[in-house]
C-alpha atoms as a PDB file:
ATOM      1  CA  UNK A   1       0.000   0.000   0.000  1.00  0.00           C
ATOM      2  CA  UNK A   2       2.754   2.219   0.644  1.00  0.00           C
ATOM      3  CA  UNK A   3       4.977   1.610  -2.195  1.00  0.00           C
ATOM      4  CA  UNK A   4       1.252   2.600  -4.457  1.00  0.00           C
ATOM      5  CA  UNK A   5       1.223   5.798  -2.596  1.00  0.00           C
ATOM      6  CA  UNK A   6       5.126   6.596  -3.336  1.00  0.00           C
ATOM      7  CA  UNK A   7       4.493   5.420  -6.876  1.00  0.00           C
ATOM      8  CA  UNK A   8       1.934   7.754  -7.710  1.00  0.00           C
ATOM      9  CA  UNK A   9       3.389  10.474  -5.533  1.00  0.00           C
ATOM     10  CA  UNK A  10       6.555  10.387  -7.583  1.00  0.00           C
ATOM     11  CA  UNK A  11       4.422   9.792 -10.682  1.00  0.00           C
ATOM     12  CA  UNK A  12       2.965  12.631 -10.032  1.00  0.00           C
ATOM     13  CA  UNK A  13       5.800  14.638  -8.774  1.00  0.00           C
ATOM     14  CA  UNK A  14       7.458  13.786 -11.927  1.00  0.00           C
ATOM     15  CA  UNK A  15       4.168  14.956 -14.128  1.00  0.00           C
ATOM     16  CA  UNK A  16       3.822  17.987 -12.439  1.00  0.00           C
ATOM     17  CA  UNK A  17       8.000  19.112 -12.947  1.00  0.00           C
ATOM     18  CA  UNK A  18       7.678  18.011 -16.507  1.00  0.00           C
ATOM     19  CA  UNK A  19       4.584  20.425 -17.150  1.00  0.00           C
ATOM     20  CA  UNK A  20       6.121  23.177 -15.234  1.00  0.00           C
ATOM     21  CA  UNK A  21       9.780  22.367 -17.545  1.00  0.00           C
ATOM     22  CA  UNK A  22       7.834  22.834 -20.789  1.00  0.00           C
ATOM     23  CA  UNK A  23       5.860  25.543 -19.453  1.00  0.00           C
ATOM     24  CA  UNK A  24       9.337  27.835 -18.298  1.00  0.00           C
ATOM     25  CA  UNK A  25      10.985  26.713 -21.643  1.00  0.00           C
ATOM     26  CA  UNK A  26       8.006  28.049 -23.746  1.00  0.00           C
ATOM     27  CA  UNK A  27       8.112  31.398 -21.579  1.00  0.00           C
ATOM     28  CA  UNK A  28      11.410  31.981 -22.531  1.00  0.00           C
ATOM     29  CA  UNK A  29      10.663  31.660 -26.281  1.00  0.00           C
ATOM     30  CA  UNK A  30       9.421  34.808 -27.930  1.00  0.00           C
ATOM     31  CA  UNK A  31       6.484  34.703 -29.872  1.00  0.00           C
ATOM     32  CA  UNK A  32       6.860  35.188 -33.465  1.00  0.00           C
ATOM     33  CA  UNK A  33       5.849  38.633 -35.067  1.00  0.00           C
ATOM     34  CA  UNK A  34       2.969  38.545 -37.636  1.00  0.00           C
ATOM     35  CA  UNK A  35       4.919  40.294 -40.404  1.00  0.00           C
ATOM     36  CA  UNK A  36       7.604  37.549 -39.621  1.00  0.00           C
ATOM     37  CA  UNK A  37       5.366  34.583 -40.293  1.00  0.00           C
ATOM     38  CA  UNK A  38       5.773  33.525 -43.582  1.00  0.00           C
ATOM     39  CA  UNK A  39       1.693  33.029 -45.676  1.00  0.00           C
ATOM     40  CA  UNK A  40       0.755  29.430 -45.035  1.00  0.00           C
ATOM     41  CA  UNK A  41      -1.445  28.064 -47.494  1.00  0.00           C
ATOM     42  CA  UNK A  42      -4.137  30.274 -49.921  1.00  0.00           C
ATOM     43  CA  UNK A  43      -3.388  34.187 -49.604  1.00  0.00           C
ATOM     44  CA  UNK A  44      -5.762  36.482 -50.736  1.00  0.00           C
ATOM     45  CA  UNK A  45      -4.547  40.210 -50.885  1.00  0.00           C
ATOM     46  CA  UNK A  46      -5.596  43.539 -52.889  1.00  0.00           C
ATOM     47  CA  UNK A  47      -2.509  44.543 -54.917  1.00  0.00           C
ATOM     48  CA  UNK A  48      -3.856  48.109 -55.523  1.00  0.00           C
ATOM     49  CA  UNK A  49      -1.106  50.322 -56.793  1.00  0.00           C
ATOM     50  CA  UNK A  50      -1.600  54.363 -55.750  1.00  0.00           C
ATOM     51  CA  UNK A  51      -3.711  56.007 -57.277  1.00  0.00           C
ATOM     52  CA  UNK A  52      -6.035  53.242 -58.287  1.00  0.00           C
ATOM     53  CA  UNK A  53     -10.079  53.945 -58.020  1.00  0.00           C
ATOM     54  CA  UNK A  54     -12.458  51.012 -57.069  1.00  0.00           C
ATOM     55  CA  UNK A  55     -15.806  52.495 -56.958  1.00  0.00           C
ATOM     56  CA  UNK A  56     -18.864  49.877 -55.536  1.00  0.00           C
ATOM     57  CA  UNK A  57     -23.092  50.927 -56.707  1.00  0.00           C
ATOM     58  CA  UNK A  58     -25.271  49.145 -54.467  1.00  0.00           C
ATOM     59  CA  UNK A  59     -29.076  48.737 -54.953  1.00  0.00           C
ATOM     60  CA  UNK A  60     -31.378  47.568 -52.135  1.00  0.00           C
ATOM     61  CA  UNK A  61     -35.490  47.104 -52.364  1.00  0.00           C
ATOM     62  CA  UNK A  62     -37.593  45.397 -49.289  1.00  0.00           C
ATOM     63  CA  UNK A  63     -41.582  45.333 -49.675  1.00  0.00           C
ATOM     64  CA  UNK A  64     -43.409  44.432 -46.601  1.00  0.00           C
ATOM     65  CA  UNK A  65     -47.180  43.584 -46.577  1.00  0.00           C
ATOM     66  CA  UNK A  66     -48.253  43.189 -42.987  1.00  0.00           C
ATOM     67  CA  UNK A  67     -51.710  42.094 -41.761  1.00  0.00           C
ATOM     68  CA  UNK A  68     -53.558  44.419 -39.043  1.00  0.00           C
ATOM     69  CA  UNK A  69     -56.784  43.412 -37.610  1.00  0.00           C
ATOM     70  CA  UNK A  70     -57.793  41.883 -41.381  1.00  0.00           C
ATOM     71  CA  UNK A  71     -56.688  45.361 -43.114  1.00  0.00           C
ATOM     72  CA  UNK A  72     -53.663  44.954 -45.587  1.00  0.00           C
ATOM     73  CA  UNK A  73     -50.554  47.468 -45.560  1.00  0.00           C
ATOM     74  CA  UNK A  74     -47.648  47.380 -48.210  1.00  0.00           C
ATOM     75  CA  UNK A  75     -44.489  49.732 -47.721  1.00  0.00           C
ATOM     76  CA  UNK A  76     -41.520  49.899 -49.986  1.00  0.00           C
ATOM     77  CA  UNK A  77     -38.354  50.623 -49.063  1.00  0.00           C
ATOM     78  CA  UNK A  78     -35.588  51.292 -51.593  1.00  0.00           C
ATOM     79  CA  UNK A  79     -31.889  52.312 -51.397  1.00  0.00           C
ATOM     80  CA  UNK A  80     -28.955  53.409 -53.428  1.00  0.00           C
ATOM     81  CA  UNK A  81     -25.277  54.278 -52.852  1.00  0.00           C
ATOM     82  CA  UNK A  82     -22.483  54.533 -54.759  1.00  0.00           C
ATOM     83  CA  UNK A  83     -18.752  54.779 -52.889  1.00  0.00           C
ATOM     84  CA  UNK A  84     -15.417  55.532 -54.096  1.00  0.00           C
ATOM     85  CA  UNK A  85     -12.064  54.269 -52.547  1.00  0.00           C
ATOM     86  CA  UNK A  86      -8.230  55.386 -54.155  1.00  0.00           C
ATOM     87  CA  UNK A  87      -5.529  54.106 -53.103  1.00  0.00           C
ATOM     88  CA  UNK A  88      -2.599  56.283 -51.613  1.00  0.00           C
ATOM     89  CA  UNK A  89      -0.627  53.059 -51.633  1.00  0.00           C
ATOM     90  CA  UNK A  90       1.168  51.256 -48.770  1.00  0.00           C
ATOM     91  CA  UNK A  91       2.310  52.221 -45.018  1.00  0.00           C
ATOM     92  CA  UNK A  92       3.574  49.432 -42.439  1.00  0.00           C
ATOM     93  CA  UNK A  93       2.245  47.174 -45.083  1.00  0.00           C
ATOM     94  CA  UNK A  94      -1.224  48.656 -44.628  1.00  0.00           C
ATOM     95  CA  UNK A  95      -2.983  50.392 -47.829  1.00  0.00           C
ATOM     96  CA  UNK A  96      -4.291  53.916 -47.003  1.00  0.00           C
ATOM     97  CA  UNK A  97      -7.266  54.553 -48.703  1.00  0.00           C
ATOM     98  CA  UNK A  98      -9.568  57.570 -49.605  1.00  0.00           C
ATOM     99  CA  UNK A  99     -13.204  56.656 -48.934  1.00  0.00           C
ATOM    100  CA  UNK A 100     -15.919  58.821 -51.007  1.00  0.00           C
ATOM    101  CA  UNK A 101     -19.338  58.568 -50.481  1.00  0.00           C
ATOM    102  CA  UNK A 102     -20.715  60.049 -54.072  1.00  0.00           C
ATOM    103  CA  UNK A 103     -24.126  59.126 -53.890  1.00  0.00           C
ATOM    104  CA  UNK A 104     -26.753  57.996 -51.427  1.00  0.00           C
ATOM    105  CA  UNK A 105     -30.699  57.902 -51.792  1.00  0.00           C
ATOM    106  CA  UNK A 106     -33.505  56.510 -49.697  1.00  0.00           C
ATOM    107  CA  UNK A 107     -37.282  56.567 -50.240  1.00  0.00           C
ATOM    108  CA  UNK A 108     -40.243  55.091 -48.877  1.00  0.00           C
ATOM    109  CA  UNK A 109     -43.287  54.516 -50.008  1.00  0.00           C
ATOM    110  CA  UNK A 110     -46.560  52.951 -47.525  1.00  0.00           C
ATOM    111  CA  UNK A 111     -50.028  54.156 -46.573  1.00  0.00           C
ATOM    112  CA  UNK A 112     -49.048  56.736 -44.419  1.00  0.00           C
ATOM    113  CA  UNK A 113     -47.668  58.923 -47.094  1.00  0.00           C
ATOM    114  CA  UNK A 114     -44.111  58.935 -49.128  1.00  0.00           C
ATOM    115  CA  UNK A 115     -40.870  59.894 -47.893  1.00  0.00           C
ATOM    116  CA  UNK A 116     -37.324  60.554 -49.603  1.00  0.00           C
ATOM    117  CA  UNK A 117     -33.952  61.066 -48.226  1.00  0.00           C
END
């Protein structure tokens, strides 16, 4: 019974100073720096030179009937944008970019009346 107790007390001993090892050793290693790392696998990335334009147009409609006390309402809801971005190329590996917002509409149209923004 007592060599089972000194068995797992130096089992565990031994556990416990081999956790505490790895642990110290891994403290003392400095952690790699994310420009360091070299891309593993699939890398997807802009190359936008300065001075480059991307501009986006994006068109959005919702109609919504709803259902009150056996009376039918319909709105619509429709939206526009259209956004610029240049390039002004590359700092700490980061782009810079010039966001313009060229155009941006809104209207609304339901039973209480029309509205535009």
């Amino acid at each position: 019974m007592m060599t089972k107790r000194l068995t797992r007390g130096l089992a565990l001993g031994a556990s416990l100073a081999a956790v505490l090892a790895l642990a110290g050793c891994a403290a003392k290693v400095p952690a790699p720096r994310p420009a360091e790392t070299p891309p593993a696998g699939l890398v997807l990335e802009y190359k936008m030179p300065a001075g480059r334009i991307l501009r986006y147009r994006q068109t959005e409609e919702v109609r919504e009937i709803s259902d009150v006390m056996g009376q039918m309402f319909e709105s619509v809801i429709s939206g526009t944008g259209a956004d610029s971005f240049r390039s002004k190329g590359r700092k700490d590996g980061h782009y810079l970019l010039e966001v313009t917002i060229e155009d941006m509409s809104l209207s609304r149209t339901s039973p209480q009346g029309d509205f535009k923004l």
